[in-house]
Protein backbone atom coordinates (compact mmCIF):
# COMPACT_ATOMS: atom_id res chain seq x y z
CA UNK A 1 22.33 -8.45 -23.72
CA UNK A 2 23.72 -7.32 -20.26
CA UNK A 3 23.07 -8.73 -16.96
CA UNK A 4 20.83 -5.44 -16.33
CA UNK A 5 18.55 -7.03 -19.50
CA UNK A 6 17.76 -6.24 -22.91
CA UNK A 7 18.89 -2.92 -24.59
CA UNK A 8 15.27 -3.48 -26.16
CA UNK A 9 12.71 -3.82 -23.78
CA UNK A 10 9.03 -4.38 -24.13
CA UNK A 11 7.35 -1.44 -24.47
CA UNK A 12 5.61 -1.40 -21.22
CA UNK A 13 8.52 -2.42 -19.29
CA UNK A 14 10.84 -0.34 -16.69
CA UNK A 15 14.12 0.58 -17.90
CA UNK A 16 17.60 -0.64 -16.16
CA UNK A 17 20.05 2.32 -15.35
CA UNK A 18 22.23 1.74 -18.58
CA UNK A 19 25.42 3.44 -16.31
CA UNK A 20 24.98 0.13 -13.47
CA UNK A 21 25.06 -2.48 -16.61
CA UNK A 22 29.28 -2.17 -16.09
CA UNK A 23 29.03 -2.47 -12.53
CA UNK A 24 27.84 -5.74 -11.59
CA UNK A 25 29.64 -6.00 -8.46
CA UNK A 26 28.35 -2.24 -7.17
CA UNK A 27 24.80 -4.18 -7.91
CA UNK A 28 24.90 -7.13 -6.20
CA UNK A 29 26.19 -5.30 -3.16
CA UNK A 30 23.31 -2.99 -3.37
CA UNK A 31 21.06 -6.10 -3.43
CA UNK A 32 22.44 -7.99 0.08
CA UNK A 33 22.53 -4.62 1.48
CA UNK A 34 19.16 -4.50 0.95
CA UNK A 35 18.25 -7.74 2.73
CA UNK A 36 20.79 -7.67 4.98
CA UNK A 37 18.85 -4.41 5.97
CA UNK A 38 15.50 -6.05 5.50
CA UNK A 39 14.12 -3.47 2.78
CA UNK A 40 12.20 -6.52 1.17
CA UNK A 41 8.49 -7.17 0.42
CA UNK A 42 6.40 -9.28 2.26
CA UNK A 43 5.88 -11.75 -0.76
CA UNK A 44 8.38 -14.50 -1.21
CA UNK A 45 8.88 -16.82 -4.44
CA UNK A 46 10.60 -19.98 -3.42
CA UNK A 47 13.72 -18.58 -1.10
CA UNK A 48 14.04 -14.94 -2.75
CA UNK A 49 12.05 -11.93 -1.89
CA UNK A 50 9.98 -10.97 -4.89
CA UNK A 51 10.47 -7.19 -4.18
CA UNK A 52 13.92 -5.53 -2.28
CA UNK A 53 14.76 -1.68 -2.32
CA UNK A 54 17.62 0.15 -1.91
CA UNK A 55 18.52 3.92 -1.61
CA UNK A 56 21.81 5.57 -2.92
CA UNK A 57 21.83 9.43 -2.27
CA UNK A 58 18.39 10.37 -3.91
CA UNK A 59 17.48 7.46 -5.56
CA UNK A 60 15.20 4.42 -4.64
CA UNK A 61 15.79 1.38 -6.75
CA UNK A 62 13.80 -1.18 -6.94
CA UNK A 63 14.93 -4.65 -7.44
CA UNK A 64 12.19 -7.08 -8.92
CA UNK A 65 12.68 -11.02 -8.91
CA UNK A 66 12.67 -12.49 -12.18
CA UNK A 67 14.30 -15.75 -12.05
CA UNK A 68 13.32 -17.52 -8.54
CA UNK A 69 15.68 -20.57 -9.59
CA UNK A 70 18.91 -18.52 -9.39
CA UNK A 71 17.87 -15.32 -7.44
CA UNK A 72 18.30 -13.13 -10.08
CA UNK A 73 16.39 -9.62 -9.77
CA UNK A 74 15.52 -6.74 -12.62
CA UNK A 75 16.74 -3.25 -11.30
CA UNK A 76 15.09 -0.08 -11.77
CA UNK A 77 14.86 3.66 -9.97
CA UNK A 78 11.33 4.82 -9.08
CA UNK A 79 9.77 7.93 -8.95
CA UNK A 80 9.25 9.69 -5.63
CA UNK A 81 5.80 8.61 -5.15
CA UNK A 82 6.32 5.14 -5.72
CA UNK A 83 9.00 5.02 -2.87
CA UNK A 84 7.88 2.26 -0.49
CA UNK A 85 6.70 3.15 3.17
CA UNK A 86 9.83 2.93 5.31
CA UNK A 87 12.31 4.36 2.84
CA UNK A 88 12.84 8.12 4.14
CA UNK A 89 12.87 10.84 1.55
């Protein structure tokens, strides 16, 4: 298992961009940037946003929290119409 999860997810689960699993660095970046540029949600667990977005070219990622203790988020691209309001298309 990488840092960008399981290679076997549940079945109902979102599915980590398998090319940013060997670029830890390039995500973490992407994650400050994010709430450096406050593209969080408005629901907080503990210190961490539970939701943070970031766009590179075309894509929207979404970064979920999944470990509140160490700040560590789950990473995945959404669709177009799940883009949150705020993010231009």
């Amino acid at each position: 298992m990488s840092f960008a999860g399981s290679p076997k997810p549940r079945a109902d689960a979102s599915i980590c961009d398998r090319k940013l699993a060997r670029d830890k660095k390039k995500v973490q970046e992407w994650l400050q940037r994010a709430m450096a540029d406050g593209c969080i949600g408005e629901l907080w667990e503990g210190r961490f946003p539970r939701y943070v977005w970031h766009k590179e070219g075309s894509i929207v990622y979404e970064g979920r929290l999944v470990n509140r203790g160490n700040g560590e988020y789950k990473g995945y691209p959404l669709s177009d119409d799940e883009w949150p309001e705020g993010l231009k298309k």
